[in-house]
PDB file of N, CA and C in Angstrom:
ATOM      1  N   UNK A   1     -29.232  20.483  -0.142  1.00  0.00           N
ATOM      2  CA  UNK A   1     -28.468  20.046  -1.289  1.00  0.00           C
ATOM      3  C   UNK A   1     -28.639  21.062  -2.414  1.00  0.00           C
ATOM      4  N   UNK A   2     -27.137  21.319  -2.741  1.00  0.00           N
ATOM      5  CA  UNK A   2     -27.662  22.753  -3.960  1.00  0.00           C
ATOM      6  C   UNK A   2     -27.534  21.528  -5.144  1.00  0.00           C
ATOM      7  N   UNK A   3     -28.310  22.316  -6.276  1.00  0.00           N
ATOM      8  CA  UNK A   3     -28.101  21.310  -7.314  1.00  0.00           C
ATOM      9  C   UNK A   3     -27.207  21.639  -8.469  1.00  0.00           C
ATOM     10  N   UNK A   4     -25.999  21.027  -9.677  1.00  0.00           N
ATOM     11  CA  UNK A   4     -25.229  21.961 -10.419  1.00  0.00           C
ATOM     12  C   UNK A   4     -24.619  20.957 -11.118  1.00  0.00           C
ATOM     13  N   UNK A   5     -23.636  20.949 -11.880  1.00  0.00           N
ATOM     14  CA  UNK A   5     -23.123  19.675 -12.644  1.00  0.00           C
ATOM     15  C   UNK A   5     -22.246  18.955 -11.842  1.00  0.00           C
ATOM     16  N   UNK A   6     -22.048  19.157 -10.876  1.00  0.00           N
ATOM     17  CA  UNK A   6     -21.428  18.386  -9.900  1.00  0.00           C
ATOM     18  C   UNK A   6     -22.027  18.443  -8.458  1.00  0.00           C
ATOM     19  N   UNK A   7     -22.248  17.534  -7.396  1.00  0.00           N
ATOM     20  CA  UNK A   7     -23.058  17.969  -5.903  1.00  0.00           C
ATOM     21  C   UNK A   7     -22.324  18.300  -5.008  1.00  0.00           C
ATOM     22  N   UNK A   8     -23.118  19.353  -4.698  1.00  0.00           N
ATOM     23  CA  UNK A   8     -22.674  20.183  -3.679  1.00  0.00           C
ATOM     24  C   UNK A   8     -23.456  19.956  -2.432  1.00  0.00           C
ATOM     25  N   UNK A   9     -22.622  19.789  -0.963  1.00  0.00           N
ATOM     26  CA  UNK A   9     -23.295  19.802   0.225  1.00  0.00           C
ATOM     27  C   UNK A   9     -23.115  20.952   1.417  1.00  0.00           C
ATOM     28  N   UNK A  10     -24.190  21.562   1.955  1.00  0.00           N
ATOM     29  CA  UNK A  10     -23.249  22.207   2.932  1.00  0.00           C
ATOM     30  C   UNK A  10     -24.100  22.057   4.353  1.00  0.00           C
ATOM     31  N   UNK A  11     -23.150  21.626   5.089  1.00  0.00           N
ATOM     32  CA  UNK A  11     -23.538  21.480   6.473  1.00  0.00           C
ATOM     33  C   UNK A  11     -23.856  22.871   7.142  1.00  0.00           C
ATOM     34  N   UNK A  12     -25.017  23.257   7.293  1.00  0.00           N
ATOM     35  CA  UNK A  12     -25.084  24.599   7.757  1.00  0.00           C
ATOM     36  C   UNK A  12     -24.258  24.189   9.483  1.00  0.00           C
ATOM     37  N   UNK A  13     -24.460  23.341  10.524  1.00  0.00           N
ATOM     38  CA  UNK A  13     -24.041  23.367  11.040  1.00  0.00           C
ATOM     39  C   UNK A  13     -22.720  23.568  11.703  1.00  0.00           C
ATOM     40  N   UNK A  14     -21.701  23.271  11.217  1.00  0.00           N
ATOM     41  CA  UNK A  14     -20.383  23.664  10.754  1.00  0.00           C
ATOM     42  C   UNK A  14     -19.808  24.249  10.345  1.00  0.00           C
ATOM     43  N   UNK A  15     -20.795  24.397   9.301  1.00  0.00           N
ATOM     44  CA  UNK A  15     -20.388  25.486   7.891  1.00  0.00           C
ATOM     45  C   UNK A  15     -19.276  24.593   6.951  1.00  0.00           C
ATOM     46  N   UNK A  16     -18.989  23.401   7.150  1.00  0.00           N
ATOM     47  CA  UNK A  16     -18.482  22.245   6.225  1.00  0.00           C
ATOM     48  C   UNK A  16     -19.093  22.070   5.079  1.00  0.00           C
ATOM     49  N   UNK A  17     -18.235  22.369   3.800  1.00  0.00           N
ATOM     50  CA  UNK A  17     -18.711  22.176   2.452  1.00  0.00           C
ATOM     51  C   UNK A  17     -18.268  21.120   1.792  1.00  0.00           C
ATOM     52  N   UNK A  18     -18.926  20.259   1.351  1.00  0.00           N
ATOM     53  CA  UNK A  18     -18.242  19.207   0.599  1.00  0.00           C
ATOM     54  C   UNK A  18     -19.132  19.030  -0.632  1.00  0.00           C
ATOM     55  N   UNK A  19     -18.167  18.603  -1.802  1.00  0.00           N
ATOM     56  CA  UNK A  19     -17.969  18.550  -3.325  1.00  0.00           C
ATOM     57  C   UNK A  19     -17.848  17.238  -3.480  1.00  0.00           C
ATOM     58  N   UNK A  20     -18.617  17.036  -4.858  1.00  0.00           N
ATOM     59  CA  UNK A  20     -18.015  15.634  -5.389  1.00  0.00           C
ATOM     60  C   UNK A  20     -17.585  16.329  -6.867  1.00  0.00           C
ATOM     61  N   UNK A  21     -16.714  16.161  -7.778  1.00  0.00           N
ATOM     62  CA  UNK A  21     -16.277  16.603  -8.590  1.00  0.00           C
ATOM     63  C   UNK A  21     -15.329  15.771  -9.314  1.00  0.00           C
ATOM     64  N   UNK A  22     -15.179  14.240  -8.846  1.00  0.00           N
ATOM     65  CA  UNK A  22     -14.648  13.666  -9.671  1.00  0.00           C
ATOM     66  C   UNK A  22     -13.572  12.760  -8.520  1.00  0.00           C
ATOM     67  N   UNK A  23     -12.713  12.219  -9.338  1.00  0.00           N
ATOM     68  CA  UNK A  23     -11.599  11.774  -8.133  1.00  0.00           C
ATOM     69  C   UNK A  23      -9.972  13.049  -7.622  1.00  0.00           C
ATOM     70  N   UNK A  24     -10.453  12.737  -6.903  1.00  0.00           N
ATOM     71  CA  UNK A  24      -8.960  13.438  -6.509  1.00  0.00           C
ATOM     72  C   UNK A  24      -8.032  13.652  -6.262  1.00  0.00           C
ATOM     73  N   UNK A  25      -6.766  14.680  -6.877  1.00  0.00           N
ATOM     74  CA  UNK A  25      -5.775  14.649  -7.072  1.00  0.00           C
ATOM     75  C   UNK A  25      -5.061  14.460  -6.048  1.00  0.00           C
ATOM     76  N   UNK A  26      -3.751  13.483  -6.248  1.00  0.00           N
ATOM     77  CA  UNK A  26      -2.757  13.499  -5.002  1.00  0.00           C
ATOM     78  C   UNK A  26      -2.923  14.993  -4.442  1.00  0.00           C
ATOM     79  N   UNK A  27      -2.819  15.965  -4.692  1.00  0.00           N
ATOM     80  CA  UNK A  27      -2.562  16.948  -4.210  1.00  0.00           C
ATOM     81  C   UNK A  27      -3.635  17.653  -2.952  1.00  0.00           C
ATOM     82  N   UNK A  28      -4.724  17.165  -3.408  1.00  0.00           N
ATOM     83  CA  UNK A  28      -5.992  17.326  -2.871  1.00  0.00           C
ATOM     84  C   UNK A  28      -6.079  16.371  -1.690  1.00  0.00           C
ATOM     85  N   UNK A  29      -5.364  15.204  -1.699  1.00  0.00           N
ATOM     86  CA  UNK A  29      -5.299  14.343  -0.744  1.00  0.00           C
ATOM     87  C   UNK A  29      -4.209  15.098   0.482  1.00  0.00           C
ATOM     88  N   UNK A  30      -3.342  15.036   0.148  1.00  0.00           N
ATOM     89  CA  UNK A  30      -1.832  15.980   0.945  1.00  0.00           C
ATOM     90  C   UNK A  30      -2.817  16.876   1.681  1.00  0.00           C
ATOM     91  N   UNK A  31      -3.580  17.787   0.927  1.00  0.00           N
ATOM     92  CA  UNK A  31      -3.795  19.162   1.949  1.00  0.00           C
ATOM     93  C   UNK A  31      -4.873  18.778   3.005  1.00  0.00           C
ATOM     94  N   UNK A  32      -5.698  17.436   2.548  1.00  0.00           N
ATOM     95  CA  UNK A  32      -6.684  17.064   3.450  1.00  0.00           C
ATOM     96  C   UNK A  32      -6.004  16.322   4.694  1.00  0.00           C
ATOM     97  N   UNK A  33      -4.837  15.847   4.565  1.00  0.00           N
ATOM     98  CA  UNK A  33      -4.064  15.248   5.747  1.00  0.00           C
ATOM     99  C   UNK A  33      -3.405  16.026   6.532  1.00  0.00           C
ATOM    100  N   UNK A  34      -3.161  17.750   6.440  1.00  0.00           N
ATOM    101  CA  UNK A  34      -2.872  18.478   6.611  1.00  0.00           C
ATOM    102  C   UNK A  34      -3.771  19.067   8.098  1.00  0.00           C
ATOM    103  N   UNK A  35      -5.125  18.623   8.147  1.00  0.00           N
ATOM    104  CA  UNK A  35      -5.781  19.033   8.602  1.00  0.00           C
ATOM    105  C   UNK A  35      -6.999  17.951   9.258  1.00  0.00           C
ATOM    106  N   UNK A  36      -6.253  16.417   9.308  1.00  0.00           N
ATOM    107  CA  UNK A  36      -7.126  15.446   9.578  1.00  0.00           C
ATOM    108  C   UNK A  36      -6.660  14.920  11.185  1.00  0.00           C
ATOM    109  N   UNK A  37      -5.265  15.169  11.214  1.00  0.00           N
ATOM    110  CA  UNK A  37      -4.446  14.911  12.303  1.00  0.00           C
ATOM    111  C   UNK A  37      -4.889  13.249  12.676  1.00  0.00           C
ATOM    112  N   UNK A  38      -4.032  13.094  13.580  1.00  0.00           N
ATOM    113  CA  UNK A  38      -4.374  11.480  14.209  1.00  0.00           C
ATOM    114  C   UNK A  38      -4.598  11.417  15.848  1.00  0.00           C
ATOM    115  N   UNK A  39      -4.803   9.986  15.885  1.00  0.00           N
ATOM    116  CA  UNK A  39      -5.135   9.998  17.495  1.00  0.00           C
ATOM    117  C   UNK A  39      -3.529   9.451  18.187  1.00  0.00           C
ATOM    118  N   UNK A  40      -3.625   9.735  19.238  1.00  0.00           N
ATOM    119  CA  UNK A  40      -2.558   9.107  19.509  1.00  0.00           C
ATOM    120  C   UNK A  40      -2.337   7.394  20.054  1.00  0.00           C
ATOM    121  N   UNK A  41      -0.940   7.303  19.138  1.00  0.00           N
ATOM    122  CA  UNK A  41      -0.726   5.859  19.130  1.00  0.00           C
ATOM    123  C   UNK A  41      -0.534   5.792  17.595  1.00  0.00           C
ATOM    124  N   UNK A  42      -0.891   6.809  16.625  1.00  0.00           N
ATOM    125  CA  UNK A  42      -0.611   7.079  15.695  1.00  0.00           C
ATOM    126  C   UNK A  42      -0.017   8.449  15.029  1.00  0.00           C
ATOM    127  N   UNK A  43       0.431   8.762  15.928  1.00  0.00           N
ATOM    128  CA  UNK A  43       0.752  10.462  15.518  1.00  0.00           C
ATOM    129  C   UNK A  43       1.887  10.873  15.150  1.00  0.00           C
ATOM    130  N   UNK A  44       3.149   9.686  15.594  1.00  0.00           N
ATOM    131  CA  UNK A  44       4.324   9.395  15.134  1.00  0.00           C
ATOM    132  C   UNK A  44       4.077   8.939  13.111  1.00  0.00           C
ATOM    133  N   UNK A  45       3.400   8.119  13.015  1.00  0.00           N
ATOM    134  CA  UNK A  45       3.948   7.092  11.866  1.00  0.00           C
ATOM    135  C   UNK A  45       3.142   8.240  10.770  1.00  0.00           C
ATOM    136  N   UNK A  46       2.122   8.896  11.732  1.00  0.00           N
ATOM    137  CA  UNK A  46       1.705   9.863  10.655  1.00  0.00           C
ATOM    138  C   UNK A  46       2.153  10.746  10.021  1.00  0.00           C
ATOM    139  N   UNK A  47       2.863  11.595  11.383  1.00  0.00           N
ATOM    140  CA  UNK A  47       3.630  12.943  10.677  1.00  0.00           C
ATOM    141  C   UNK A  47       5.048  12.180  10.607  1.00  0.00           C
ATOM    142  N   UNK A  48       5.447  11.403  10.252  1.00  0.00           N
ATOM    143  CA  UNK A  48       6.484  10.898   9.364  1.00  0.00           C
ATOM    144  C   UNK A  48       6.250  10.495   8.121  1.00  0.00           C
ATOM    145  N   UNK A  49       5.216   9.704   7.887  1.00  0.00           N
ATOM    146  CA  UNK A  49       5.040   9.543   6.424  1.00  0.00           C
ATOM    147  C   UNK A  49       4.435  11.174   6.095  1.00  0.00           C
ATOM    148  N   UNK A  50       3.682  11.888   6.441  1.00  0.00           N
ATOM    149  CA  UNK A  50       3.443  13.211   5.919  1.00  0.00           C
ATOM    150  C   UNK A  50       4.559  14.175   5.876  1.00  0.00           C
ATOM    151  N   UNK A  51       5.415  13.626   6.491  1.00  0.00           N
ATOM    152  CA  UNK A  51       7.015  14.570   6.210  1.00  0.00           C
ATOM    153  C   UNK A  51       7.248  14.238   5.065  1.00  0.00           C
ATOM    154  N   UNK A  52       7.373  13.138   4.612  1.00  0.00           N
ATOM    155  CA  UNK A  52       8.112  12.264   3.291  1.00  0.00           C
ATOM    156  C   UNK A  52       7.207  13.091   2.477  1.00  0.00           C
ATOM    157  N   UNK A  53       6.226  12.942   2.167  1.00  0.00           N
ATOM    158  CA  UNK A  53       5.476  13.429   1.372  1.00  0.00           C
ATOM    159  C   UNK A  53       5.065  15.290   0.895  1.00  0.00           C
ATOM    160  N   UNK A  54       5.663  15.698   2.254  1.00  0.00           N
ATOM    161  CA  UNK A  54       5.240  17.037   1.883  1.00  0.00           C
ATOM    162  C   UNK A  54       7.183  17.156   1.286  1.00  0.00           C
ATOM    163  N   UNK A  55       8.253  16.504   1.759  1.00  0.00           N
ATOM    164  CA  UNK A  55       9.252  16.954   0.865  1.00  0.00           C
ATOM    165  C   UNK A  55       9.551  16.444  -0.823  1.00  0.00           C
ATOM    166  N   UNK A  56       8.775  15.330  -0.465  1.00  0.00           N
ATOM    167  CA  UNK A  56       8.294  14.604  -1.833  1.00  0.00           C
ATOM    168  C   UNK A  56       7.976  15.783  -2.940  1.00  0.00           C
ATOM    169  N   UNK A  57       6.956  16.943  -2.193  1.00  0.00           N
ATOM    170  CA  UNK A  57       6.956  17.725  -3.704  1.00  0.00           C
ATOM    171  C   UNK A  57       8.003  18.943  -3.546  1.00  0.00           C
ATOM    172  N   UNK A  58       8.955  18.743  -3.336  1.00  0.00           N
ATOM    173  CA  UNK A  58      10.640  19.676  -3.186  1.00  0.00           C
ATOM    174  C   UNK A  58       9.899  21.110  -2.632  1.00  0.00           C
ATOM    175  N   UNK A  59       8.978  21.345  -1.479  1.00  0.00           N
ATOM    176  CA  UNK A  59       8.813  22.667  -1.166  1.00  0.00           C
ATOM    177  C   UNK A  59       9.975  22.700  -0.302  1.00  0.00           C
ATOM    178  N   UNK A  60      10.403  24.036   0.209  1.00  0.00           N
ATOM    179  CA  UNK A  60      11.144  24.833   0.709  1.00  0.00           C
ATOM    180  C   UNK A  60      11.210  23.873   2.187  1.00  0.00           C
ATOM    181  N   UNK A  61      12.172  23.326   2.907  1.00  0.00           N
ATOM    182  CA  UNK A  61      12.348  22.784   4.028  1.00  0.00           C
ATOM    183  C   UNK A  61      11.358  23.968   5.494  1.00  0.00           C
ATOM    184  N   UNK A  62      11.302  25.047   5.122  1.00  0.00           N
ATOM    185  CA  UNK A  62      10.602  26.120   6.437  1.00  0.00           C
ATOM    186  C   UNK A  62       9.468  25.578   5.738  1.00  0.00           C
ATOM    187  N   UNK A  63       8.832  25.362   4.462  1.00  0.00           N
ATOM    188  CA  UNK A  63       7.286  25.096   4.377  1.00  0.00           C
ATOM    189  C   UNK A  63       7.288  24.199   4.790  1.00  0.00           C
ATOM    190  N   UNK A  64       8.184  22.918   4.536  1.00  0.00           N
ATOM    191  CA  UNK A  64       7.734  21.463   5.245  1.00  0.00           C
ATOM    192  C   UNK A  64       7.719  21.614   6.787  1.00  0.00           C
ATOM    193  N   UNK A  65       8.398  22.555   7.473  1.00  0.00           N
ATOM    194  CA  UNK A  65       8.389  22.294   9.056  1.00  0.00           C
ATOM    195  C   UNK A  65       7.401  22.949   9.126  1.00  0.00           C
ATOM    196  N   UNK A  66       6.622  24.452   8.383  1.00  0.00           N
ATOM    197  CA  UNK A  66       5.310  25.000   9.341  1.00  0.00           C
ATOM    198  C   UNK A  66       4.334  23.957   8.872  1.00  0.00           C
ATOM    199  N   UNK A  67       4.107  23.643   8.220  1.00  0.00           N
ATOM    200  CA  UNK A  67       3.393  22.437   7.509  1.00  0.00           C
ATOM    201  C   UNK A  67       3.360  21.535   8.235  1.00  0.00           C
ATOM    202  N   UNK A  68       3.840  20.997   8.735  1.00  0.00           N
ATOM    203  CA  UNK A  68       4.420  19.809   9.926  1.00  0.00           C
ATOM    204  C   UNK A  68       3.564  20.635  11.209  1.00  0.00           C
ATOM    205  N   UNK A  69       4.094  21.553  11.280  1.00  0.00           N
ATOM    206  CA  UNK A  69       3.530  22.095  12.779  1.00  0.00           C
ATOM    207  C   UNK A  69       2.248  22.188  12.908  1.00  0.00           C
ATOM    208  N   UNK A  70       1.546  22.627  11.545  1.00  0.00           N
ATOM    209  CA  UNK A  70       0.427  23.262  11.803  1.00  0.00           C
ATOM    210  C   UNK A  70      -0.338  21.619  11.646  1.00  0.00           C
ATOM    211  N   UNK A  71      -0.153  20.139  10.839  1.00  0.00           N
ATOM    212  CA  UNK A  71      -0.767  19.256  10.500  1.00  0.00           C
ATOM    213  C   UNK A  71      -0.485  18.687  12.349  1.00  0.00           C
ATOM    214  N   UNK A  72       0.216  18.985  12.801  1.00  0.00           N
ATOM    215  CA  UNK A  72       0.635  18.450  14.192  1.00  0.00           C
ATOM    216  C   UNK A  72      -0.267  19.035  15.064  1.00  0.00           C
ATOM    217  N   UNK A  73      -0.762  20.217  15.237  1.00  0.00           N
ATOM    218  CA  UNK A  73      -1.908  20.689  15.659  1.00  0.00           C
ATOM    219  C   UNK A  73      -3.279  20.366  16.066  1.00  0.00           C
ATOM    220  N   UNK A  74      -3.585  19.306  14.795  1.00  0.00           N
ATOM    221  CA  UNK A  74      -4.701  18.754  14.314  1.00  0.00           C
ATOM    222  C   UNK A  74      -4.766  17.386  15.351  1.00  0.00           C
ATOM    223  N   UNK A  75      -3.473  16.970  15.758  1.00  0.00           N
ATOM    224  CA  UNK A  75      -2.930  15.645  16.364  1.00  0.00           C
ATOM    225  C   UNK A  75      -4.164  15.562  17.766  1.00  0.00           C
ATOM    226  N   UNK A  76      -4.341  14.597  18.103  1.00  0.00           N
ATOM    227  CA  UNK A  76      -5.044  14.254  19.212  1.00  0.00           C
ATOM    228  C   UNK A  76      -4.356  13.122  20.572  1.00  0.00           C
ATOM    229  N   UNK A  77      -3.616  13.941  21.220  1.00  0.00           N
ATOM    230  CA  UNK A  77      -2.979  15.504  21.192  1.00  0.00           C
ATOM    231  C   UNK A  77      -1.732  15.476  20.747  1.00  0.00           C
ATOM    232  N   UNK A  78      -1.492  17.331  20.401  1.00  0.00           N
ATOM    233  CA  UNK A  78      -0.567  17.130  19.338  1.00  0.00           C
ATOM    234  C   UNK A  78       0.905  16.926  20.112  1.00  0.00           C
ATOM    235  N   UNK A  79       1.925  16.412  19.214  1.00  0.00           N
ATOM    236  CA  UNK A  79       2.768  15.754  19.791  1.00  0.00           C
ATOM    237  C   UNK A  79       3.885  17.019  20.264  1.00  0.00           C
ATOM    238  N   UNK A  80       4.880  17.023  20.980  1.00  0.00           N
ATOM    239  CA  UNK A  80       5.606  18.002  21.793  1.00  0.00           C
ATOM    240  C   UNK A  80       6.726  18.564  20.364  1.00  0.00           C
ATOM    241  N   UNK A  81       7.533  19.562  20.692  1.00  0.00           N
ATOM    242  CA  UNK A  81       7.827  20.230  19.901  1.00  0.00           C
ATOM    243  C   UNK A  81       9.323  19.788  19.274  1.00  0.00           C
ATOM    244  N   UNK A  82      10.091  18.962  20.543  1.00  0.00           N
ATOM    245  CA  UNK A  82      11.373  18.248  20.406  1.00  0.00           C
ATOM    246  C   UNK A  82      10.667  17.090  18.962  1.00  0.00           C
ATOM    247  N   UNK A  83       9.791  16.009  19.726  1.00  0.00           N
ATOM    248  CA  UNK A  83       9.562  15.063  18.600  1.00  0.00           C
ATOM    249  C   UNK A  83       8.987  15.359  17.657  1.00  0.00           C
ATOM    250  N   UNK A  84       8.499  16.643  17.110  1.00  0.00           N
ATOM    251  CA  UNK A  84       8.275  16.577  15.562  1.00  0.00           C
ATOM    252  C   UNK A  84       9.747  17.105  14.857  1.00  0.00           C
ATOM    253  N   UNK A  85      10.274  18.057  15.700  1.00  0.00           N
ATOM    254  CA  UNK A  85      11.277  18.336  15.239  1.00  0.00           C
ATOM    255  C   UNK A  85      12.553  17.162  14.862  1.00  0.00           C
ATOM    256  N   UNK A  86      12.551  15.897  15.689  1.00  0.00           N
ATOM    257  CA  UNK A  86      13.110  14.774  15.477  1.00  0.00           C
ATOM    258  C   UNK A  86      12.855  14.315  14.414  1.00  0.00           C
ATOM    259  N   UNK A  87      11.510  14.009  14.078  1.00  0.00           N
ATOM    260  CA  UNK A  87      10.580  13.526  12.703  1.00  0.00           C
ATOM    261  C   UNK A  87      11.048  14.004  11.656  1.00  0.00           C
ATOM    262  N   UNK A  88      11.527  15.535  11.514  1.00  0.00           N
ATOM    263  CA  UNK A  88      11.483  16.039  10.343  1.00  0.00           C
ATOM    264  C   UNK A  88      13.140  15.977   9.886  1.00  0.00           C
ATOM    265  N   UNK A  89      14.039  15.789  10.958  1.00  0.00           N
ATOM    266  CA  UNK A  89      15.026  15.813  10.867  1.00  0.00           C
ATOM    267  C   UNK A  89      15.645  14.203  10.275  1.00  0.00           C
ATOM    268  N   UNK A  90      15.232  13.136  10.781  1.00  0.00           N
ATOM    269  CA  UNK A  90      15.336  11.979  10.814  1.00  0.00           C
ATOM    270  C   UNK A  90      15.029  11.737   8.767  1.00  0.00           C
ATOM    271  N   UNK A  91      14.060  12.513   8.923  1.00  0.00           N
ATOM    272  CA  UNK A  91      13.158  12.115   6.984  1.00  0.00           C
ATOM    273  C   UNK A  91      14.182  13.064   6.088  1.00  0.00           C
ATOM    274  N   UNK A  92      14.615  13.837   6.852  1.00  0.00           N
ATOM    275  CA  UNK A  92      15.665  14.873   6.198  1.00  0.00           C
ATOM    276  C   UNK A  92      16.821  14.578   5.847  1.00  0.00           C
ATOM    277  N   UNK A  93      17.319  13.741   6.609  1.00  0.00           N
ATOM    278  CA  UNK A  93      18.795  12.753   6.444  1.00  0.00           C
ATOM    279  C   UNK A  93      18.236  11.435   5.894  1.00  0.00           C
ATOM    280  N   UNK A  94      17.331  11.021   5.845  1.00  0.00           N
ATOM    281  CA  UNK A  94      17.058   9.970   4.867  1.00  0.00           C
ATOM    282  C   UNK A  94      16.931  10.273   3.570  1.00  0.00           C
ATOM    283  N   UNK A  95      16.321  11.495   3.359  1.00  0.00           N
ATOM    284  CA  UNK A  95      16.219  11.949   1.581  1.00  0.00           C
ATOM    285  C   UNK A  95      17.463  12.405   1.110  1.00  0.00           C
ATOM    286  N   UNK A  96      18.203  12.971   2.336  1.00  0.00           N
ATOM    287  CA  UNK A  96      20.089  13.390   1.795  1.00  0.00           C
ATOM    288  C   UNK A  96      20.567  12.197   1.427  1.00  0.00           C
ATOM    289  N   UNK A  97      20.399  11.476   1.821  1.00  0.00           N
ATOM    290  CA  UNK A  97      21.188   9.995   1.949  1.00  0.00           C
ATOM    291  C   UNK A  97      20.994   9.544   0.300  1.00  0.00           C
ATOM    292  N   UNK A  98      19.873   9.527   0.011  1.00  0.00           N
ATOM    293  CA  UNK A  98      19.283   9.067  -0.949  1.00  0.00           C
ATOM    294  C   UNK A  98      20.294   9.366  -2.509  1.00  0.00           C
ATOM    295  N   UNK A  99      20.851  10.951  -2.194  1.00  0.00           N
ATOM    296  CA  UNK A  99      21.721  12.107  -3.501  1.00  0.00           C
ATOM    297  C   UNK A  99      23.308  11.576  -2.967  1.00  0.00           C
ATOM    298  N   UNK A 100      23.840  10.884  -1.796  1.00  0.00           N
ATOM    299  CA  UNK A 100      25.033  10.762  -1.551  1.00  0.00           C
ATOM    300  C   UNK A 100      25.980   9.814  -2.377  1.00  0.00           C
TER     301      UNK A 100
END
C-alpha cells in the first residue's frame, strides 16, 4: 500500500493498479465497461446497452464500432462478427428514429 492523499494499491501480481480518489465520473465508468466484457447469456443486452451509450456521447460512428469490437473482445466468448454488427446497427436506427 503506497501512502498519499488519496490510496493507492498495486497488485504486483498483475501489475493491476487501483485508486480511490473519490466517486466516479460517468466517463470513468464507460471506459471500465469497455474492458469488463460479459459472460455469455449476457453479451447481447450488454453490448447493446454499451452501444447506446458509447453513441450517447456523439463520438464518430467508426469509434463506436472499434469500441464495440474491442469491448466485444473482453466477452466470454466474444460474440461473432455478423451479431455485433447487428447490435450496432439496430441502436443506430433507433437513435435516427429518435431526429425523424
Amino acid at each position: 500500500m503506497i501512502s498519499n492523499h488519496h490510496s493507492q494499491q498495486i497488485n504486483a501480481q498483475n501489475g493491476a493498479y487501483q485508486r480511490s480518489i473519490g466517486h466516479k465520473k460517468w466517463t470513468g465508468s464507460l471506459l471500465d465497461k469497455l474492458v469488463e466484457g460479459a459472460p455469455e447469456g449476457q453479451r447481447n443486452d450488454f453490448l447493446t446497452r454499451l452501444c447506446g451509450q458509447l453513441l450517447y456521447t456523439k463520438a464518430d460512428d467508426r469509434t463506436v464500432w472499434e469500441l464495440l469490437n474491442f469491448a466485444n473482445n473482453h466477452n466470454q466468448p466474444p460474440l461473432g462478427q455478423q451479431e455485433v454488427r447487428k447490435i450496432m446497427t439496430s441502436i443506430l436506427k433507433r437513435e435516427l428514429s429518435k431526429y425523424e
